[in-house]
C-alpha atoms as a PDB file:
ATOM      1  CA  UNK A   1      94.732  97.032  67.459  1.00  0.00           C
ATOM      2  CA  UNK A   2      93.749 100.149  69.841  1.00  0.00           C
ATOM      3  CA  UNK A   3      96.473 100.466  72.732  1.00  0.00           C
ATOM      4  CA  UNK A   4      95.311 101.165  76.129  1.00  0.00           C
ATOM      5  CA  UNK A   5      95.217 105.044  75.665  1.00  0.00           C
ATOM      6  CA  UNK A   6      92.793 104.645  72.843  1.00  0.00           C
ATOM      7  CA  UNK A   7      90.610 102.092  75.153  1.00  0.00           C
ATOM      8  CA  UNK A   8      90.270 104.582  78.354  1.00  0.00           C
ATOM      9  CA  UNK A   9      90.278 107.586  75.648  1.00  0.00           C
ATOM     10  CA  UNK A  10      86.373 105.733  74.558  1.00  0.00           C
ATOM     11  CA  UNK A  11      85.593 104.625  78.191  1.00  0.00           C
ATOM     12  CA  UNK A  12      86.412 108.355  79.186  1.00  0.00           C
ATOM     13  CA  UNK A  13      84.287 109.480  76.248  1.00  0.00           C
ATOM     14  CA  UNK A  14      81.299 107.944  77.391  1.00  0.00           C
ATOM     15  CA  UNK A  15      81.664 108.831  80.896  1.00  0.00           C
ATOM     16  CA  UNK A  16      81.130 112.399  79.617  1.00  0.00           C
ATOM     17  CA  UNK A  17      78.454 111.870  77.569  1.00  0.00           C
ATOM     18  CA  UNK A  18      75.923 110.870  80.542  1.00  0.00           C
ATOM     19  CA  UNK A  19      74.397 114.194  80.970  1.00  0.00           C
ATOM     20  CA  UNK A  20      74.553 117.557  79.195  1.00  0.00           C
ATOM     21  CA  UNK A  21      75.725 120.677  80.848  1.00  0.00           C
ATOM     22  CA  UNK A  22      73.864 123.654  79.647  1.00  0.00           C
ATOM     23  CA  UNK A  23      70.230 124.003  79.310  1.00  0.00           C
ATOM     24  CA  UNK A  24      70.432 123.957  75.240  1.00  0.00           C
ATOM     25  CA  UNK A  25      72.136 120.711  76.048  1.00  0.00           C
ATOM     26  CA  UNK A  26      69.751 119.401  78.514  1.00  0.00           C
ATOM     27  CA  UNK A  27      67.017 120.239  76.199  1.00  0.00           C
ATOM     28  CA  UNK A  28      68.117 118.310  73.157  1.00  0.00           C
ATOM     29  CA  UNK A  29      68.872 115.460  75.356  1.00  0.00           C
ATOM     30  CA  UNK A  30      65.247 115.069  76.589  1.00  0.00           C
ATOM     31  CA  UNK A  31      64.294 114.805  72.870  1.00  0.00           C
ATOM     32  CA  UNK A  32      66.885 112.177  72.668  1.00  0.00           C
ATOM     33  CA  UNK A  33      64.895 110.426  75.216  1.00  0.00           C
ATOM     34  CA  UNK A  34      62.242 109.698  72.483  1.00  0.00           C
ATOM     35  CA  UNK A  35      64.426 108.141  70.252  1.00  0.00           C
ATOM     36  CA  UNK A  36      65.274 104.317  69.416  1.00  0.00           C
ATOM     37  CA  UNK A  37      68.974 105.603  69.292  1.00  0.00           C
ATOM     38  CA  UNK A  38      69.594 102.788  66.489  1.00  0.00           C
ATOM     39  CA  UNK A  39      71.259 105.534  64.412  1.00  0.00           C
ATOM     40  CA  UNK A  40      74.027 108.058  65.038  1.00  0.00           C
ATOM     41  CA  UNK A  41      73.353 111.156  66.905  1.00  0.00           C
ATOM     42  CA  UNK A  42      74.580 114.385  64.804  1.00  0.00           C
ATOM     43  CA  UNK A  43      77.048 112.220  62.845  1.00  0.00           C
ATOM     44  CA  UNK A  44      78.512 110.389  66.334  1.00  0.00           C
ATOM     45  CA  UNK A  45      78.414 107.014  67.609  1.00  0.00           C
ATOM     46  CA  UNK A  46      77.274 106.702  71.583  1.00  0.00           C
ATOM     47  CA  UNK A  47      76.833 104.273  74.391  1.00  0.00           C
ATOM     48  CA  UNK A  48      73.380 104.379  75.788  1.00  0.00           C
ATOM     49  CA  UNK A  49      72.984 104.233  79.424  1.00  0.00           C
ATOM     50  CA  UNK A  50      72.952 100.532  80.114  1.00  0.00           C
ATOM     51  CA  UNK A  51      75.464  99.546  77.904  1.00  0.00           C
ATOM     52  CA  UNK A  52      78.679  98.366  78.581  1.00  0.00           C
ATOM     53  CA  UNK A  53      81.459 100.253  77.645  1.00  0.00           C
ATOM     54  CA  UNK A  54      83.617  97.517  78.571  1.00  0.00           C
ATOM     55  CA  UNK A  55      81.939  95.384  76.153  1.00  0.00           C
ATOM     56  CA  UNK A  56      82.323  97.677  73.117  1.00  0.00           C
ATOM     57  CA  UNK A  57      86.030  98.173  73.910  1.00  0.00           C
ATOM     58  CA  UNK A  58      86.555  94.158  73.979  1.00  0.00           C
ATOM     59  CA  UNK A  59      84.526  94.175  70.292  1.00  0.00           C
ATOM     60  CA  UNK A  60      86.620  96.789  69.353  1.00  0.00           C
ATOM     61  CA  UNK A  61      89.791  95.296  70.347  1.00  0.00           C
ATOM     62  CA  UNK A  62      88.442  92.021  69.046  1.00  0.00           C
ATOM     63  CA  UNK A  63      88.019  93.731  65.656  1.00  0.00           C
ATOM     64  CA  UNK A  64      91.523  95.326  65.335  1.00  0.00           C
ATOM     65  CA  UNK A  65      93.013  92.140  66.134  1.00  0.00           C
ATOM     66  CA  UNK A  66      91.119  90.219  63.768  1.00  0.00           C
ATOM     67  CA  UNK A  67      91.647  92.425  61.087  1.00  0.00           C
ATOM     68  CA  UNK A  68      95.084  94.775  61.906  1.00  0.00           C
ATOM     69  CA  UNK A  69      94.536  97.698  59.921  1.00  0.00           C
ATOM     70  CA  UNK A  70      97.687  99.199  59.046  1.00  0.00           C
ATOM     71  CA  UNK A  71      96.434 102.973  57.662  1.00  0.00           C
ATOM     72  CA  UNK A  72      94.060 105.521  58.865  1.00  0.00           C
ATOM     73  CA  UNK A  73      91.266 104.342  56.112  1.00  0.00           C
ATOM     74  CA  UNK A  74      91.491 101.049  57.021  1.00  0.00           C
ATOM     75  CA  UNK A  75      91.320 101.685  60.968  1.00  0.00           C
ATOM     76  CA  UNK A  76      88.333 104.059  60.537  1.00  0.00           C
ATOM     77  CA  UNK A  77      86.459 101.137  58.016  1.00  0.00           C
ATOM     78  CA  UNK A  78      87.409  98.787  60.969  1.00  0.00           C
ATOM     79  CA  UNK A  79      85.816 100.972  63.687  1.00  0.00           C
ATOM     80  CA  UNK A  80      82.811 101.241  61.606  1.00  0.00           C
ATOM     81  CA  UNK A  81      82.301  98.136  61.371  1.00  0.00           C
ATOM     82  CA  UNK A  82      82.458  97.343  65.437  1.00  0.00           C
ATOM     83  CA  UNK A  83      80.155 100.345  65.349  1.00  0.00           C
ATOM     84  CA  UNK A  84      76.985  98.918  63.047  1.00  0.00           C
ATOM     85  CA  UNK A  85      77.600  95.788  64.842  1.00  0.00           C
ATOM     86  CA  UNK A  86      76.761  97.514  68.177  1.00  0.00           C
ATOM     87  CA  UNK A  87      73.789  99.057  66.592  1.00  0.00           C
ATOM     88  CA  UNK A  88      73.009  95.685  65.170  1.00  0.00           C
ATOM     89  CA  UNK A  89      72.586  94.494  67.895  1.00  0.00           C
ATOM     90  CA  UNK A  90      70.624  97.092  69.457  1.00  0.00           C
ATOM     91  CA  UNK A  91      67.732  97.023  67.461  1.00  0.00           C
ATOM     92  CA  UNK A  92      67.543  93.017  68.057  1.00  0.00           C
ATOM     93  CA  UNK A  93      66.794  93.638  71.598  1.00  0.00           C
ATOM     94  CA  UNK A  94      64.471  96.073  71.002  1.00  0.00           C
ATOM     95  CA  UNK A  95      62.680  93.416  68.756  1.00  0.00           C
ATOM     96  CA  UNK A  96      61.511  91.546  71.685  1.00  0.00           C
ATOM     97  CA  UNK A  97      59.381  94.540  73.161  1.00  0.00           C
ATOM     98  CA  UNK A  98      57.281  94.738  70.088  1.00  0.00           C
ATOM     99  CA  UNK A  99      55.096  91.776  71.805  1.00  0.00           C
ATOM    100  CA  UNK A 100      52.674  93.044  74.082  1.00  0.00           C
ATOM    101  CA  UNK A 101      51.572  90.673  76.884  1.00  0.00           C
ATOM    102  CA  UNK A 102      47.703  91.105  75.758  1.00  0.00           C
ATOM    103  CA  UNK A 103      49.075  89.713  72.493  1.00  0.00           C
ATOM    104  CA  UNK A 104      49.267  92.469  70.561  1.00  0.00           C
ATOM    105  CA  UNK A 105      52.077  92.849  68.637  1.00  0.00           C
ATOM    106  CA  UNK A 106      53.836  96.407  67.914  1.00  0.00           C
ATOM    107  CA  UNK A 107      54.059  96.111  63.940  1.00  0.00           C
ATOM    108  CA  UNK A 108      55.284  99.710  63.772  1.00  0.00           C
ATOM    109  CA  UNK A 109      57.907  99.305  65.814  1.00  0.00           C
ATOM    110  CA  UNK A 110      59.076  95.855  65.003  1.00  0.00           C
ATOM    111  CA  UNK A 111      59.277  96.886  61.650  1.00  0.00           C
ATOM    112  CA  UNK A 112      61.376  99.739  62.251  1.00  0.00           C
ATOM    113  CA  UNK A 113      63.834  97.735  64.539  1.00  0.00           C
ATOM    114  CA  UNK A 114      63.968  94.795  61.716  1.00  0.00           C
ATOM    115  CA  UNK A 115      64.932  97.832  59.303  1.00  0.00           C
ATOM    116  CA  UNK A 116      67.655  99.259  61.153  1.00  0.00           C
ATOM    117  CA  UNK A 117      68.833  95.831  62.185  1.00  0.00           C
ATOM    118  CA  UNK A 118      69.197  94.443  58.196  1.00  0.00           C
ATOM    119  CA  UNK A 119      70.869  98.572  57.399  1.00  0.00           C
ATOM    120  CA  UNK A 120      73.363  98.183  60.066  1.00  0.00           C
ATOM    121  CA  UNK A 121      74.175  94.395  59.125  1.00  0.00           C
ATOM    122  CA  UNK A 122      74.603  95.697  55.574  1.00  0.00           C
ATOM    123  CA  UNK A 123      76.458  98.653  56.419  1.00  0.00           C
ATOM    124  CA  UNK A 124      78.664  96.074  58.615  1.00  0.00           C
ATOM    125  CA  UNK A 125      79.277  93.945  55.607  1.00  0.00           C
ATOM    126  CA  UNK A 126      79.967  97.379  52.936  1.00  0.00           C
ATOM    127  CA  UNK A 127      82.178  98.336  55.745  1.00  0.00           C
ATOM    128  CA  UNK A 128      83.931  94.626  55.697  1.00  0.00           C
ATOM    129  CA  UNK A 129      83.714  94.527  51.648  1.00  0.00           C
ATOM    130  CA  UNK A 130      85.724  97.561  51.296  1.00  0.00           C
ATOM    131  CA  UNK A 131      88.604  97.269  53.777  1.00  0.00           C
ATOM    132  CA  UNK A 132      89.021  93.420  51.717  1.00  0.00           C
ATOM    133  CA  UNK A 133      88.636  95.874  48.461  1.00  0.00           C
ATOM    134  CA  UNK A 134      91.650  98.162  49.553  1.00  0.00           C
ATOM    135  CA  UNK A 135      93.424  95.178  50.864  1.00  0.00           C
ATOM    136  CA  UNK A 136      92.744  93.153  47.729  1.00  0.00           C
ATOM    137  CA  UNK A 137      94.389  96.313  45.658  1.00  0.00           C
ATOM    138  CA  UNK A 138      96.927  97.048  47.931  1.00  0.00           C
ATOM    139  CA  UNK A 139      98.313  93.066  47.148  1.00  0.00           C
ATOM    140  CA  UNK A 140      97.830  93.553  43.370  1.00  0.00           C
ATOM    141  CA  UNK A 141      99.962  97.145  43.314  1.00  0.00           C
ATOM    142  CA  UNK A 142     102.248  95.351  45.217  1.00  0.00           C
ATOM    143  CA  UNK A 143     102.612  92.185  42.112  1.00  0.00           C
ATOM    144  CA  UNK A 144     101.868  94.928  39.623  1.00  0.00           C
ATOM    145  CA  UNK A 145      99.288  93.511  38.625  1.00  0.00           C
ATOM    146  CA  UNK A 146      96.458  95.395  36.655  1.00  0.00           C
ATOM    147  CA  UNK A 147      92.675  94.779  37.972  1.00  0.00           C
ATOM    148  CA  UNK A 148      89.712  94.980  35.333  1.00  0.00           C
ATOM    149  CA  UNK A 149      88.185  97.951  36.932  1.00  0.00           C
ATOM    150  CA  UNK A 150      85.166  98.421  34.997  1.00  0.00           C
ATOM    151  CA  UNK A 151      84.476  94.689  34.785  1.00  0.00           C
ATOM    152  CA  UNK A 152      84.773  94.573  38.337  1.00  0.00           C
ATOM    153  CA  UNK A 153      82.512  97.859  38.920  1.00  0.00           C
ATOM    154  CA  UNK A 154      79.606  95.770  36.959  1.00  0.00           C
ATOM    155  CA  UNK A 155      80.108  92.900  38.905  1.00  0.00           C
ATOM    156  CA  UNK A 156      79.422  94.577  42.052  1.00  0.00           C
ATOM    157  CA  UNK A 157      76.860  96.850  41.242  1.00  0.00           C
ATOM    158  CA  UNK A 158      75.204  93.600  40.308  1.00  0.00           C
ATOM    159  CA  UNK A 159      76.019  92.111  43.270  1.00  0.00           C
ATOM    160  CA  UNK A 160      75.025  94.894  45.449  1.00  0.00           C
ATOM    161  CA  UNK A 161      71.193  94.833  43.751  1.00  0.00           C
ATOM    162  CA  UNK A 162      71.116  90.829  44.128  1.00  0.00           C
ATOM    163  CA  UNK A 163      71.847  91.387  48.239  1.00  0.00           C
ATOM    164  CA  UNK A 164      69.666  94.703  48.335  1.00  0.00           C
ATOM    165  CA  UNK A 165      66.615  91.562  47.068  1.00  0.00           C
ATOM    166  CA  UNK A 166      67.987  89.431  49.163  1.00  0.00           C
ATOM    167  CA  UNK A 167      67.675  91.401  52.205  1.00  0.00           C
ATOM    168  CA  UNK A 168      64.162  92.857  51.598  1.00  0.00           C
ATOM    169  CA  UNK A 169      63.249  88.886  50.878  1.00  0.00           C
ATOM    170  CA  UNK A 170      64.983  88.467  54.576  1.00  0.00           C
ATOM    171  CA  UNK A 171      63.491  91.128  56.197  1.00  0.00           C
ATOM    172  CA  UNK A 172      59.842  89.777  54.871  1.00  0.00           C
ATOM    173  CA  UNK A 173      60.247  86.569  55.833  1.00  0.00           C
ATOM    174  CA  UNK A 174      61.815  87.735  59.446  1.00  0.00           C
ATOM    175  CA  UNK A 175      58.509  90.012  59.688  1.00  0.00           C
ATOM    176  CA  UNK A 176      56.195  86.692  58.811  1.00  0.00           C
ATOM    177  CA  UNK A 177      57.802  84.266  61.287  1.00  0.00           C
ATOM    178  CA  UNK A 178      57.995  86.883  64.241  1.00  0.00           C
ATOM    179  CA  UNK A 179      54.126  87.127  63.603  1.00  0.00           C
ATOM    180  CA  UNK A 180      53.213  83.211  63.837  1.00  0.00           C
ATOM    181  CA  UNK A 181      55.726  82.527  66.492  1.00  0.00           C
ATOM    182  CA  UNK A 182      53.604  85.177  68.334  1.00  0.00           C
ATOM    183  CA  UNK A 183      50.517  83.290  67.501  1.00  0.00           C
ATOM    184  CA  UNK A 184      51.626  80.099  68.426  1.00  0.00           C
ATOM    185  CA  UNK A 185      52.460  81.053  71.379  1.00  0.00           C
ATOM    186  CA  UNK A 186      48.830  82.559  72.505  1.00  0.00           C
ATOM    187  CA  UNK A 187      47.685  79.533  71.283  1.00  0.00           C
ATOM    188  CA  UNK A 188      49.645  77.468  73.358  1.00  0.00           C
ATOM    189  CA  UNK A 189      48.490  79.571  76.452  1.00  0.00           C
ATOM    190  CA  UNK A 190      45.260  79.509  75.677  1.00  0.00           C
ATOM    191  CA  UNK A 191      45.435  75.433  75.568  1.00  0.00           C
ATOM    192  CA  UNK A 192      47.097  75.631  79.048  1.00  0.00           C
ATOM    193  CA  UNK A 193      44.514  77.881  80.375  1.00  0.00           C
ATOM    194  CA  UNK A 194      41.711  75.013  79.049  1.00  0.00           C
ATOM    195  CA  UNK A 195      43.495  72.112  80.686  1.00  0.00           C
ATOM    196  CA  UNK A 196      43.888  73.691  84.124  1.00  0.00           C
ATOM    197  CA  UNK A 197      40.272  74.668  84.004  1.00  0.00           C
ATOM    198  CA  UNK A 198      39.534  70.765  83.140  1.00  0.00           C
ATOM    199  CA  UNK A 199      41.652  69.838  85.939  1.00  0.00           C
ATOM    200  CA  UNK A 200      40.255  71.921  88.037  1.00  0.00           C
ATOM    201  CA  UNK A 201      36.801  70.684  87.288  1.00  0.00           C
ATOM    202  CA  UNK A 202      37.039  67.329  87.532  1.00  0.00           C
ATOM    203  CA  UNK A 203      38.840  67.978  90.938  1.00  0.00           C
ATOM    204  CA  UNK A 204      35.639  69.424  92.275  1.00  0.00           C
ATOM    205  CA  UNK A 205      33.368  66.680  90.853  1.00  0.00           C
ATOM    206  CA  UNK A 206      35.376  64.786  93.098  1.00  0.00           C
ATOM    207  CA  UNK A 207      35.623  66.600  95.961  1.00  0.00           C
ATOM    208  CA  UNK A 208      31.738  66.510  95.823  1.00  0.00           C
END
């Protein structure tokens, strides 16, 4: 679990990374400005401005706790893994833009977000699937007992094709629903918009 050093260490962190100093700095930052920011910038994980940094430090903590990694490896797997989570959950939110308010619908974009979202929730889970790997071998050194490496190698590489299908299927079917919820819903406005004008008609029959 991170003490409170580490915690202000990434609050700290952050802080500093609001603005750049020099002008080679400010420069690259305004092309930062044009990206999504759903992936890591030069190789390093960052708040955006909005974000809470409070709110990543609880995840984090929540993470450590939940898992207690006990070497470097696993503490590094463990930050990863609060890391795609964050990013995860960044793209969902941007989701929701995607729908214009004339009804159109951003397909570009919402595609891209959906794609980042399902890469970070698998990198999440490869994160997750190793650390119980090391832990897993770490128990059976301990017992001396000998694993079936290769076995286990074609197991997962079979696994790891069958969730690669799976998550395409996903993302397709996420894609699909997003686009008829859409329609639905400028259907269901449109209805509104008929029934007012009804009820606004037969109030002026009246009226006359």
């Amino acid at each position: 679990m991170p003490t409170e050093a580490q915690i202000a260490a990434n609050r700290a962190n952050a802080e500093l990374s609001t603005g750049p100093k020099t002008e080679e700095g400010k420069a690259a930052s305004s092309r930062n400005h044009l990206s999504h920011g759903l992936s890591y910038s030069n190789g390093i994980f960052f708040i955006l401005a909005g974000e809470s940094v409070e709110a990543y430090s609880i995840l984090l903590a929540n993470l450590h706790h939940e898992h207690r990694p006990d070497t470097e490896t696993e503490r590094i797997l463990v930050d990863r893994m609060a890391q795609h989570h964050w990013l995860r959950c960044r793209a969902e939110n941007l989701e929701s833009g995607c729908f214009r308010e004339d009804g159109a619908i951003d397909e570009k974009g919402l595609a891209l977000y959906l794609r980042y979202r399902t890469s970070h929730e698998r990198a999440f889970h490869k994160c997750l699937n190793e650390l119980l790997k090391r832990r897993a071998e770490k128990r059976k050194a301990e017992i001396g007992f000998e694993s079936q490496k290769h076995a286990k190698e074609e197991h997962t590489r079979k696994q790891e094709k069958h969730q690669m299908a799976k998550e395409r299927h996903t993302w397709d079917v996420l894609l699909a629903e997003a686009k008829v919820d859409h329609q639905i819903l400028r259907t269901l406005n449109r209805d509104m918009d008929q029934t007012q004008q009804l009820i606004a008609s037969e109030k002026a029959i009246q009226a006359a």
